[in-house]
Protein backbone atom coordinates (compact mmCIF):
# COMPACT_ATOMS: atom_id res chain seq x y z
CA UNK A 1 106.58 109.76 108.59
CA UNK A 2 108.59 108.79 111.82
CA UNK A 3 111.14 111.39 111.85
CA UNK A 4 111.43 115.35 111.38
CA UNK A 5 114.33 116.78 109.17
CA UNK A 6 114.90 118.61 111.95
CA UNK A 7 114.89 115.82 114.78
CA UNK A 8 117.42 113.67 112.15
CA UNK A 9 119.92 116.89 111.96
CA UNK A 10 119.63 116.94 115.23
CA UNK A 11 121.55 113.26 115.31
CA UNK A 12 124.12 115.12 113.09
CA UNK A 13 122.99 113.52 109.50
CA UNK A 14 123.39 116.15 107.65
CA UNK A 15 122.37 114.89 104.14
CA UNK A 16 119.58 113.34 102.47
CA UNK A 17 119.69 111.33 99.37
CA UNK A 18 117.93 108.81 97.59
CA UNK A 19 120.17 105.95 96.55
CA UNK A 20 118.69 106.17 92.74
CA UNK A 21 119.61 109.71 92.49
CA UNK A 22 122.04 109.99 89.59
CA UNK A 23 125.08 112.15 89.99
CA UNK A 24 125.60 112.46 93.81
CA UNK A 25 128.87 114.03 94.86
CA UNK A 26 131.78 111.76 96.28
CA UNK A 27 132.02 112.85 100.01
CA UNK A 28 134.97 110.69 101.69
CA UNK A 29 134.39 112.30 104.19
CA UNK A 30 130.71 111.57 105.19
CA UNK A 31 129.68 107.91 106.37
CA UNK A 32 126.98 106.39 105.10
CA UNK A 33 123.82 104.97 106.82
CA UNK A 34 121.46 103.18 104.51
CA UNK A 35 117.80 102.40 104.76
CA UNK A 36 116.81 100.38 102.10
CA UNK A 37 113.54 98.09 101.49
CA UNK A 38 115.57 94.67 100.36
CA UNK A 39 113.69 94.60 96.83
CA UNK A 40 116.15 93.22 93.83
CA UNK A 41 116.28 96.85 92.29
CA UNK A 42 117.72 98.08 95.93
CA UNK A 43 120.09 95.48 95.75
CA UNK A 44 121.32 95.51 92.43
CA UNK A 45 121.74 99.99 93.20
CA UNK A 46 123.57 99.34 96.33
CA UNK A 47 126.07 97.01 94.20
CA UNK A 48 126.85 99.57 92.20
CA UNK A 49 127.03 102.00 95.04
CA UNK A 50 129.59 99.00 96.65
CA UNK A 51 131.79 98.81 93.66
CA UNK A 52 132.44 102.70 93.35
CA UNK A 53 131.65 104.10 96.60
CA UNK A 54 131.29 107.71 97.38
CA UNK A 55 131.76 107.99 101.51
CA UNK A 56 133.97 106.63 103.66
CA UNK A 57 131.74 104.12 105.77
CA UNK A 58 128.64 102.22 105.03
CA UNK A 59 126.07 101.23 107.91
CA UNK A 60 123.27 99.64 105.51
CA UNK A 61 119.96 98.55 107.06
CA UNK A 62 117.25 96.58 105.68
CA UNK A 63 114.14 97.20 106.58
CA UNK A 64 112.82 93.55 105.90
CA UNK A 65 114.44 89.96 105.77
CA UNK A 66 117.21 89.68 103.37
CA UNK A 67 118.11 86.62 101.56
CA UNK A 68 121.45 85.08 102.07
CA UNK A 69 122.26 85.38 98.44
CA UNK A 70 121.77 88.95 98.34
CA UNK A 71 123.93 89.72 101.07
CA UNK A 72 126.82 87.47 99.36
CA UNK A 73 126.06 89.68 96.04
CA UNK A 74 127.03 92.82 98.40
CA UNK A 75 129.86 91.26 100.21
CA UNK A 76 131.41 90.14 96.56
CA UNK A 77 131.07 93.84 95.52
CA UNK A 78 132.41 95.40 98.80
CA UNK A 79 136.44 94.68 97.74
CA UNK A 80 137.36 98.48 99.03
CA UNK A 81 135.76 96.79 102.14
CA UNK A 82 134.07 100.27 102.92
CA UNK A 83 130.73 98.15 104.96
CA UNK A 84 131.27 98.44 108.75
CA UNK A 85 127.56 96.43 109.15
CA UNK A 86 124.56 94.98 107.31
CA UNK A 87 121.57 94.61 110.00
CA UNK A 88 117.56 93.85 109.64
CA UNK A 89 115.45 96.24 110.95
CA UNK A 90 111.59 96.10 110.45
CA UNK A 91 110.04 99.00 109.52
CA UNK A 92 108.65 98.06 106.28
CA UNK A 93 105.35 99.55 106.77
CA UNK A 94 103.64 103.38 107.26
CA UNK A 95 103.51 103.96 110.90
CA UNK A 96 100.06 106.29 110.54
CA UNK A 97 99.06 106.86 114.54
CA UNK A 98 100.52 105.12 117.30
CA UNK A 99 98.07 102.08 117.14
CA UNK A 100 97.26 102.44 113.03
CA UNK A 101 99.69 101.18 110.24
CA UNK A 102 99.28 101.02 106.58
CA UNK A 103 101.11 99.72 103.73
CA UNK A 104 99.96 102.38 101.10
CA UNK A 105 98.77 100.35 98.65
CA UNK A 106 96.12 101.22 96.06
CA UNK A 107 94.01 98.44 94.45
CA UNK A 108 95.87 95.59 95.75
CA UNK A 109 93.42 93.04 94.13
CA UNK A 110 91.62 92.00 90.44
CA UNK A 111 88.29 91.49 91.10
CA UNK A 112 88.33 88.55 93.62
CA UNK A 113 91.56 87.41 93.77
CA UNK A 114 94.97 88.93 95.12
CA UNK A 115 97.31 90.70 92.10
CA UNK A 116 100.84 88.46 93.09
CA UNK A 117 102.87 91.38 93.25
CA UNK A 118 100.82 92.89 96.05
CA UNK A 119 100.40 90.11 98.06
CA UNK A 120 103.91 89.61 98.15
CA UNK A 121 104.63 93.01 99.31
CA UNK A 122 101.08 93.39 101.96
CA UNK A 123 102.67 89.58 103.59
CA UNK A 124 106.25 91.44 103.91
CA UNK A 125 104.54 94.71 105.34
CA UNK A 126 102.80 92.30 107.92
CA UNK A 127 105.63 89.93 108.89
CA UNK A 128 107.90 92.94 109.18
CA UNK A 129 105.05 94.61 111.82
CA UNK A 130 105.09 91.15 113.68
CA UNK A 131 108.78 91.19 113.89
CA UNK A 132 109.24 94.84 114.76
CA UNK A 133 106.31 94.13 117.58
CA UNK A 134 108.17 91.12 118.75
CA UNK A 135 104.95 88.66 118.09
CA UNK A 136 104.30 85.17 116.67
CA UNK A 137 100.71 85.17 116.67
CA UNK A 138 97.87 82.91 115.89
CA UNK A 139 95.75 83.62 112.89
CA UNK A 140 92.35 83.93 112.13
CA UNK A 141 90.77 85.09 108.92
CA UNK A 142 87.17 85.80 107.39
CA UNK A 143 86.54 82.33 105.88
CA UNK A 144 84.07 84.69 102.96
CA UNK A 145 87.11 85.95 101.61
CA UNK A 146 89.57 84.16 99.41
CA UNK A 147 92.17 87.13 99.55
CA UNK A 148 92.45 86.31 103.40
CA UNK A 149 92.69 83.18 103.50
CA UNK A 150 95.66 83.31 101.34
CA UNK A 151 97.17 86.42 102.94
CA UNK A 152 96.87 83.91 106.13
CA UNK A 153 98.34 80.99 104.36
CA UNK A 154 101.33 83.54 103.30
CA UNK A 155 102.17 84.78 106.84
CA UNK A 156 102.30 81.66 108.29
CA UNK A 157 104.58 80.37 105.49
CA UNK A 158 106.94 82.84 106.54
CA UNK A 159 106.64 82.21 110.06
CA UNK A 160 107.22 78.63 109.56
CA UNK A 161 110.46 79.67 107.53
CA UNK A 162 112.08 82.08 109.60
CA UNK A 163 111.17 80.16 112.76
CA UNK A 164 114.37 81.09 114.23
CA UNK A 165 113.55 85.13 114.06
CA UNK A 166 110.23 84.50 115.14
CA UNK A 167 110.89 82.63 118.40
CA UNK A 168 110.22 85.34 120.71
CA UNK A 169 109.57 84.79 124.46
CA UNK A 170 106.01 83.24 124.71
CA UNK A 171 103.42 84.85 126.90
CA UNK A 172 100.81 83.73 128.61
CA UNK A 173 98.02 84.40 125.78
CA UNK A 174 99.58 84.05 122.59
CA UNK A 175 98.87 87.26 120.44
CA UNK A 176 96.33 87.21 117.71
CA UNK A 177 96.22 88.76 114.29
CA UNK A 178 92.86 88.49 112.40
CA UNK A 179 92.83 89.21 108.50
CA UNK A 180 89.87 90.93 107.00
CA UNK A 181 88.26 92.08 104.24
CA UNK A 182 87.60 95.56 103.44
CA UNK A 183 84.54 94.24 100.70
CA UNK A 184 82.62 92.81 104.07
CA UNK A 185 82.12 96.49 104.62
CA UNK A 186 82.12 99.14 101.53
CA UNK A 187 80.03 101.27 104.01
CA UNK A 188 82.23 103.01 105.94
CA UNK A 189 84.56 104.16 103.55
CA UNK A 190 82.02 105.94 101.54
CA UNK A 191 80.67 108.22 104.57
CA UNK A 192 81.22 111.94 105.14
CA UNK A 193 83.14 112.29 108.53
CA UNK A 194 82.91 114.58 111.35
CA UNK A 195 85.83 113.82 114.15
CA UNK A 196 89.03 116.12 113.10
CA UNK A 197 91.49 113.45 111.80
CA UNK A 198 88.99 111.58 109.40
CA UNK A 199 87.46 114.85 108.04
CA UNK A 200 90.69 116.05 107.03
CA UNK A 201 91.62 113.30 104.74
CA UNK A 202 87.52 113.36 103.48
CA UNK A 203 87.82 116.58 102.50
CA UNK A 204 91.44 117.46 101.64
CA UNK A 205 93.56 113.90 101.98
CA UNK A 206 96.29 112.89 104.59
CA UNK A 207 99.28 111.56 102.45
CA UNK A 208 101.78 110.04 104.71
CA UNK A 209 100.97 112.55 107.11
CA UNK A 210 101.03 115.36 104.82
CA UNK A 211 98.10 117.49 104.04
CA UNK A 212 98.27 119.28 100.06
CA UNK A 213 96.17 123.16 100.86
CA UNK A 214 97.55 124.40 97.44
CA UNK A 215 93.98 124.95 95.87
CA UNK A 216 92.86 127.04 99.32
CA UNK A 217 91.54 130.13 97.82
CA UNK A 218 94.02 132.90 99.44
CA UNK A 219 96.56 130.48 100.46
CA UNK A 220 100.22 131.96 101.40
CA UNK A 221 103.01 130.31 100.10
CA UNK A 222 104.35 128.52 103.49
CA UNK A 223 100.76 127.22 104.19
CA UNK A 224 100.58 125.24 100.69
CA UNK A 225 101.79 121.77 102.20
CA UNK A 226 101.16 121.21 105.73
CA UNK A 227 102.11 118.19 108.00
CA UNK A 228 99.46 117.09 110.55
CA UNK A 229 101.18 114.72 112.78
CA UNK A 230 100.27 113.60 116.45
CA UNK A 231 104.22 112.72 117.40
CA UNK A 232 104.79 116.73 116.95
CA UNK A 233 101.99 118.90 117.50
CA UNK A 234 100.26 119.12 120.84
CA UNK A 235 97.01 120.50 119.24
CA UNK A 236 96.45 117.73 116.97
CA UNK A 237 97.50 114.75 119.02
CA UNK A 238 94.82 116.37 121.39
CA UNK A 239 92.23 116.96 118.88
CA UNK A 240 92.46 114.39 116.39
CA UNK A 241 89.77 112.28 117.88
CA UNK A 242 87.29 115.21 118.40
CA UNK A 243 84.48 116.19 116.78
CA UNK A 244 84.20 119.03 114.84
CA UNK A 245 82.11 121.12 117.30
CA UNK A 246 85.02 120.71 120.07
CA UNK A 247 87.53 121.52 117.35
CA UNK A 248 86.16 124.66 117.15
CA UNK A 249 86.05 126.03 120.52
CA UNK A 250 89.48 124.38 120.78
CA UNK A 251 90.79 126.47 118.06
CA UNK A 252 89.25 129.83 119.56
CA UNK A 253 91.49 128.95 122.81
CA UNK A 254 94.26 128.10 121.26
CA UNK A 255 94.02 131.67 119.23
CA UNK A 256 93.62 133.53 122.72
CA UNK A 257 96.22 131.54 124.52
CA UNK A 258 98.91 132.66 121.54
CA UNK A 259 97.52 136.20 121.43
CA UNK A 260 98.47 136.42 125.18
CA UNK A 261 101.76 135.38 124.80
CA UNK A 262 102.65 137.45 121.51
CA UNK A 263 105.83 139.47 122.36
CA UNK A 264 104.46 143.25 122.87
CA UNK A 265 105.15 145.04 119.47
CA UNK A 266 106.42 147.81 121.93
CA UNK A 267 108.42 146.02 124.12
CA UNK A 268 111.42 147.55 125.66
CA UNK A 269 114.67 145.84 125.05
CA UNK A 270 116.40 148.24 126.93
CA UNK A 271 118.69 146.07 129.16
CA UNK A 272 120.46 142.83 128.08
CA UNK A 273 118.07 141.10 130.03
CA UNK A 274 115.20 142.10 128.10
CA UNK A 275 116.71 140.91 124.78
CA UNK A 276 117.77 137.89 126.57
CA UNK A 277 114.41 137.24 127.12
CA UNK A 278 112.79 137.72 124.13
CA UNK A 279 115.09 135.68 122.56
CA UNK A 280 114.79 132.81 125.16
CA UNK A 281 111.47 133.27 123.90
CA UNK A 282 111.55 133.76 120.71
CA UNK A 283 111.35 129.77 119.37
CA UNK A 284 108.34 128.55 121.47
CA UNK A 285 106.48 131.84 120.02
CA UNK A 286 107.45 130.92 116.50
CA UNK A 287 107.04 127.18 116.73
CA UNK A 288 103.27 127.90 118.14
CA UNK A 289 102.43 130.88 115.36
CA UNK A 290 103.33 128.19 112.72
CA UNK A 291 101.10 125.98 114.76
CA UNK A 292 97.68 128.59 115.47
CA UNK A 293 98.19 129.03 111.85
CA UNK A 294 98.14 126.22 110.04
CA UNK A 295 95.32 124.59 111.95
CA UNK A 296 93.47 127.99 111.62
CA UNK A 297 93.52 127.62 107.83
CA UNK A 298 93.01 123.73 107.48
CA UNK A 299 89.74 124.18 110.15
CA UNK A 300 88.60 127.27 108.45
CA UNK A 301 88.89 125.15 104.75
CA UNK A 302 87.33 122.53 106.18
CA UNK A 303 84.62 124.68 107.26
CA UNK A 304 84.48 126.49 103.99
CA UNK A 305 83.68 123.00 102.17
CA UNK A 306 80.92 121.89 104.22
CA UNK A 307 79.17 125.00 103.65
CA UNK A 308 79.91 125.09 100.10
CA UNK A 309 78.94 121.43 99.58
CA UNK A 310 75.91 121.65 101.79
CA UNK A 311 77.94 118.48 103.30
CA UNK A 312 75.69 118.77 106.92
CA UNK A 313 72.57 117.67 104.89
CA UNK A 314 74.49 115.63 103.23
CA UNK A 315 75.93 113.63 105.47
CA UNK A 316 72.83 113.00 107.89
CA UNK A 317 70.74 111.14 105.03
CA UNK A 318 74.08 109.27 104.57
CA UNK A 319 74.10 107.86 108.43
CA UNK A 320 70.26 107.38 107.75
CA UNK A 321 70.90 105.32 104.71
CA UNK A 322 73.53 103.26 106.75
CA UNK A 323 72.32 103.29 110.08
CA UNK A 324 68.19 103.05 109.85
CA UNK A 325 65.74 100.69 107.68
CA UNK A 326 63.36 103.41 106.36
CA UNK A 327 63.23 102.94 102.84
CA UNK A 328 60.59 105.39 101.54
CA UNK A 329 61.89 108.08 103.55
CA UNK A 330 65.85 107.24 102.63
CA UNK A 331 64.70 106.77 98.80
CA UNK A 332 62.75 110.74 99.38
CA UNK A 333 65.84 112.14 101.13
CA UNK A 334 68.44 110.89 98.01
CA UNK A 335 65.84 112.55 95.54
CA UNK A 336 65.49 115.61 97.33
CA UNK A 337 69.56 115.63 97.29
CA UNK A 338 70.27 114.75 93.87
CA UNK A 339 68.12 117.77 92.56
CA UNK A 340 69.40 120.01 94.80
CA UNK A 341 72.57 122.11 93.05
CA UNK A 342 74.38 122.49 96.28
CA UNK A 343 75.47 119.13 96.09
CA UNK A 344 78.57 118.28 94.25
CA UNK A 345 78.83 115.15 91.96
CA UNK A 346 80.90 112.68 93.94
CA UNK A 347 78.62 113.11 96.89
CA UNK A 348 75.66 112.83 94.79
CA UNK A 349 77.30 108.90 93.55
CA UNK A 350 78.22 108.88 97.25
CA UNK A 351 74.69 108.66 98.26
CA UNK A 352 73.48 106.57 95.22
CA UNK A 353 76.47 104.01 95.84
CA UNK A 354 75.30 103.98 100.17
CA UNK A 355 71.45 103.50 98.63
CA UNK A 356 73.07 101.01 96.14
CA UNK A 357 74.33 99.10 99.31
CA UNK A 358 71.61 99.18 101.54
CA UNK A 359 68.83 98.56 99.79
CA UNK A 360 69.91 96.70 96.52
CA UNK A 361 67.35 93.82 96.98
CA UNK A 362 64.31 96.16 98.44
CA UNK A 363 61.27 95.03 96.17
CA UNK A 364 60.36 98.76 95.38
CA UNK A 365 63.87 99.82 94.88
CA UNK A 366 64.32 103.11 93.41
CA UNK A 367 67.89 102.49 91.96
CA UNK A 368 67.30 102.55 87.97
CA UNK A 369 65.21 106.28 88.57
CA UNK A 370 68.34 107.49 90.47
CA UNK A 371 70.86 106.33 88.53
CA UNK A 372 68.96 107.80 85.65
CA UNK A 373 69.21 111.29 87.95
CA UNK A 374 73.36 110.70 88.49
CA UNK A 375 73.26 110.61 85.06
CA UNK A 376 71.60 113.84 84.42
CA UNK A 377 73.54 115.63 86.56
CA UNK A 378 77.04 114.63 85.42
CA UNK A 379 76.09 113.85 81.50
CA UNK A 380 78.72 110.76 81.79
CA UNK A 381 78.33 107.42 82.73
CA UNK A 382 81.00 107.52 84.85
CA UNK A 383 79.55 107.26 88.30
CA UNK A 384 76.91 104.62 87.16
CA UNK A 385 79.70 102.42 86.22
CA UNK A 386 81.21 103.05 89.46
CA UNK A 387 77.84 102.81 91.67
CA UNK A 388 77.13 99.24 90.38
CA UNK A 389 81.43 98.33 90.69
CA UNK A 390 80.69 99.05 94.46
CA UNK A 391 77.58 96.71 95.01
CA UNK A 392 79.93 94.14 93.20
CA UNK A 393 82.51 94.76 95.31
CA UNK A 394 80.63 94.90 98.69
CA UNK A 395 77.01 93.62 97.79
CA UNK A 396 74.86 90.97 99.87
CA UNK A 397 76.18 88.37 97.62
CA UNK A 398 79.91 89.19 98.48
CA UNK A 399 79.89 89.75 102.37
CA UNK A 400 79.74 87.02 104.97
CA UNK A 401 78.69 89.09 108.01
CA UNK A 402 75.27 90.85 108.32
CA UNK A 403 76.28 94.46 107.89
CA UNK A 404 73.02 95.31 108.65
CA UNK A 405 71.65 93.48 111.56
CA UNK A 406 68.70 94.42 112.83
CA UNK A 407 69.55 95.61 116.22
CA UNK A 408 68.18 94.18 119.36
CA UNK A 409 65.94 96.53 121.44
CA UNK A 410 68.52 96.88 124.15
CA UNK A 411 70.81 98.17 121.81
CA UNK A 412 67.83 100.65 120.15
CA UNK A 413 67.28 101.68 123.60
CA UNK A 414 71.53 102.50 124.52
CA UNK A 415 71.68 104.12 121.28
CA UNK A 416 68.90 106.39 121.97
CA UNK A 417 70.16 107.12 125.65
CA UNK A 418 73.20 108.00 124.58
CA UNK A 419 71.56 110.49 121.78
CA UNK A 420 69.64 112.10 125.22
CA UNK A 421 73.50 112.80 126.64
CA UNK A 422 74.44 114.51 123.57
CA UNK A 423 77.66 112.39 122.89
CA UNK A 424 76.41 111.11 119.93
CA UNK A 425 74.69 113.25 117.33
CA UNK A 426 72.64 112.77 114.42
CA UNK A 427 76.02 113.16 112.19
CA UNK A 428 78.24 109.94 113.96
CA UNK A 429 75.32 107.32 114.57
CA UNK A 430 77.35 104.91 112.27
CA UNK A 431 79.62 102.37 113.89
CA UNK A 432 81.81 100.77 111.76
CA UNK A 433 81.01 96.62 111.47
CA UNK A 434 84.97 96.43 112.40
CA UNK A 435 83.76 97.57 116.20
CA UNK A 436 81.47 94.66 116.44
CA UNK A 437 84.26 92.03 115.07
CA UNK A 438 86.69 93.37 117.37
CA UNK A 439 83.94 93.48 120.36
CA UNK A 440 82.98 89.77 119.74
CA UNK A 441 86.50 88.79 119.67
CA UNK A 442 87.82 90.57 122.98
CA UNK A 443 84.46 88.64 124.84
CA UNK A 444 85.45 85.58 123.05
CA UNK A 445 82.49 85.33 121.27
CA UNK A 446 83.37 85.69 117.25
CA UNK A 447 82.97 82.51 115.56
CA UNK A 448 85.15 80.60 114.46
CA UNK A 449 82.32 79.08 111.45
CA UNK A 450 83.23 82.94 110.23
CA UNK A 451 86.39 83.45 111.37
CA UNK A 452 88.26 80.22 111.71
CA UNK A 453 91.96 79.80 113.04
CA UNK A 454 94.69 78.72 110.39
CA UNK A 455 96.14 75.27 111.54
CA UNK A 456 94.93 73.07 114.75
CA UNK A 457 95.57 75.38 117.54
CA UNK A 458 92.86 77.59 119.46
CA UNK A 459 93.16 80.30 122.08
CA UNK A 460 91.06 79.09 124.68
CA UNK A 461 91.70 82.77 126.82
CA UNK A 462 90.59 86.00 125.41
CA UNK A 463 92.98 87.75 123.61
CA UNK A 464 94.98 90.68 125.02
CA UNK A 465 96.88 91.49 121.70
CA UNK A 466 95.30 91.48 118.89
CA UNK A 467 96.74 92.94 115.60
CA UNK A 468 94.07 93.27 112.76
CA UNK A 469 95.06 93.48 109.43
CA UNK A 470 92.18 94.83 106.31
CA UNK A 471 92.86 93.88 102.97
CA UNK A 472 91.90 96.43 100.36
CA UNK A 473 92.31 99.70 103.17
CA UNK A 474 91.33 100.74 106.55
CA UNK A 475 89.82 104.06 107.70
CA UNK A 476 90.09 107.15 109.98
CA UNK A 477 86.75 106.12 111.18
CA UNK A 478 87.79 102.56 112.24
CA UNK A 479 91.32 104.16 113.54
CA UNK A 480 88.68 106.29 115.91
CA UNK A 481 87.30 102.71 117.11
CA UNK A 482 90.21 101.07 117.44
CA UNK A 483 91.52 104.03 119.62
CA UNK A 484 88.15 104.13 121.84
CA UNK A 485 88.44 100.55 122.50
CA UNK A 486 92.27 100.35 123.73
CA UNK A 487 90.50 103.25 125.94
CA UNK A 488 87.78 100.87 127.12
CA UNK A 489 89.06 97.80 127.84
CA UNK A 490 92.34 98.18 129.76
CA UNK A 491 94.65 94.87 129.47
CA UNK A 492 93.56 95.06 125.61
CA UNK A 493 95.87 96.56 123.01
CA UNK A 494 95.06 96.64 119.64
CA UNK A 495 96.87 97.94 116.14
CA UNK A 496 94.67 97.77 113.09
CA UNK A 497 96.33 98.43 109.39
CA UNK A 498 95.63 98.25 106.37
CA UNK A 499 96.69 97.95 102.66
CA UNK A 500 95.98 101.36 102.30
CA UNK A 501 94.10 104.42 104.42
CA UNK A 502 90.89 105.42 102.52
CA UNK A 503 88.59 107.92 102.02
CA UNK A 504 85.76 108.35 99.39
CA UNK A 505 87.86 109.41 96.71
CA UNK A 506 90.53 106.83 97.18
């Protein structure tokens, strides 16, 4: 995710392997560099690796904390003394954008509580980020949730342990990390997104950056596996944030500003100059075909699946559902949906599971009839079971914030103002509740009855670095906020992550 194959040859490694992959060559020739997670199965490997090494040199890097017994377990099998260093460097996470990390981890919980493996591996993801950031922070967490209170307790038991690699120069507002929980807010993942980043892993699914187009109808053979990442393509690090409207005129542009620069078919390359030229050329025209194509074909399948999943009808009674308090008219708008054949099954249980959500106490709720209609359609049970896992997961009972608060008139009347400009459209009302935590807490107003500190100590300034951390997945739609407030509020950096990056599928 952080490097090309083509930026690391350019550092002169020329090979790749994994250090599990049976029958690699001897190559006494080659050093080694190692980067190695320091789990007990990576240890015990590179012993073996120690005893009978293949290259010359070892450089091994950890990407975590090691334990001093482990590194006596590799000195005691290094006796052709062929390890010129052993270092920590933290990296043990997913850098996703340059403010959003994630530790790609599915399900990292049994019902209410964490599973031990995972919690072990989200507090090393986390300590590693603090340590490759350079920050001891304070920590708050959502008191509602169990999960973060003992993610909390976890961190700081680290802290406390490795005091010495955590005593980094104090500044004058200590940095803050905040734990969350992704069940105070089931909302957001289930919505249908329109800015280009967050669509793209709706509709087709960003896996550490890559992008699988193998069931495009039509689709040529280099196009099958894209990679969409900001650190190497102009056009996405400048669109990713855009909605799809702007993506579109942006793409037109981009397709006239390459056909301008094609090399003429009949160019003369008379002279030595001229084929100098168009060989001087020749790179930047290839590197931006490859570019003009691919985000030609993932636009145009991504345009190709709203229309064939009617997904603009769709996805404007979903930001009714979770942005306005209509019920009859919500309850008419599902109905309508549901019967319509246009509309595939998931985002049928997509809009059942958002009704679910919003109105699951409403005295004339229309639940049973529409679950009855899910049914219908899909002849399983499947998506029932799943509808009424999802008001367990991130029902009234569960959450400790109001995720829908009645707004004040003032903010009625901004919201509607800002409609008149014709920034926001009827398609991106929602704002995820994560924009109103992080608000509160840059003006110093969340609560600390909601959100309380772990141990005695307070920050009595506002906080200026903030790193905030959701267990059970973040979104494209909350990286979007994160990214617009950094924008707004200069002096204010924030990184959000996540156990894992979801979607409505995930």
């Amino acid at each position: 995710v952080v490097y090309t194959q083509s930026e690391i040859l350019q550092r002169e490694v020329y090979l790749f392997e994994r250090l599990d992959s049976p029958n690699r060559e001897p190559m006494k020739h080659l050093k080694a560099i190692c980067f190695l997670r320091p789990t007990k199965e990576n240890v015990e490997l590179l012993v073996q690796e120690l005893r009978r090494p293949k290259y010359s040199i070892y450089f091994i890097y950890f990407s975590n904390v090691i334990s001093k017994s482990d590194v006596k377990a590799l000195a005691e099998a290094d006796e052709q003394e062929v390890v010129a260093e052993v270092q920590e460097f933290y990296g043990d996470y997913i850098a996703v954008n340059p403010h959003v990390f994630s530790l790609n981890l599915l399900g990292c919980c049994r019902g209410r509580s964490w599973d031990l493996a995972q919690l072990t591996r989200t507090t090393q993801g986390l300590t590693a980020l603090l340590l490759s950031l350079k920050k001891c922070p304070m920590i708050r967490y959502q008191l509602s949730s169990e999960p973060a209170k003992r993610l909390a307790e976890c961190v700081k038991q680290v802290i406390t342990k490795e005091y010495e690699l955590f005593d980094f120069r104090r500044t004058e507002v200590p940095p803050l990390l905040l734990i969350l929980d992704r069940s105070d807010d089931a909302i957001t993942p289930l919505l249908n997104q329109w800015t280009y980043q967050a669509m793209v892993h709706e509709l087709l699914g960003i896996n550490n950056n890559r992008i699988d187009l193998s069931r495009v109808p039509g689709i040529s053979k280099d196009l099958r596996e894209v990679v969409l990442s900001a650190e190497n393509d102009e056009f996405y690090a400048n669109n990713m944030y855009l909605n799809f409207a702007e993506i579109g005129t942006n793409i037109k542009n981009l397709m006239e500003d390459f056909q301008r620069r094609k090399p003429k078919e009949q160019q003369k390359l008379e002279s030595i100059a001229d084929m100098k030229a168009f060989v001087e050329n020749y790179p930047q025209f290839k590197k931006m075909s490859g570019t003009v194509s691919k985000h030609v074909t993932v636009v145009g399948e991504l345009s190709r699946l709203v229309a064939e999943r009617n997904l603009l009808e769709v996805s404007e009674v979903e930001q009714e559902l979770a942005c306005q308090s209509d019920h009859s008219s919500a309850l008419q708008s599902v109905r309508r949906l549901l019967q319509s054949p246009r509309v595939s099954e998931l985002d049928a249980a997509r809009l059942v599971m958002l009704y679910a959500l919003r109105y699951e106490r409403h005295s004339s709720s229309g639940l049973p009839a529409l679950l009855e209609e899910l049914r219908g359609r899909g002849g399983t049970d499947r998506y029932r079971k799943l509808v009424s896992a999802v008001v367990e997961y991130g029902g009234k009972r569960v959450r400790g914030s109001d995720l829908f608060s009645p707004k004040d008139a003032v903010a009625i009347t901004k919201q509607f103002l800002k409609g008149l400009k014709g920034i926001e459209n009827v398609y991106t009302q929602h704002q995820p509740l994560l924009q109103e935590t992080l608000d509160q807490l840059i003006k110093g107003k969340l609560k600390d009855s909601q959100y309380p500190y772990l141990g005695p100590n307070t920050l009595r300034d506002r906080p200026q670095d903030i790193i905030v951390f959701l267990i059970g997945g973040a979104t494209y739609e909350e990286a979007l906020a994160v990214f617009n407030l950094n924008r707004s509020n200069p002096g204010v950096r924030i990184v959000l992550g996540g156990t894992t990056i979801h979607n409505t599928r995930r």
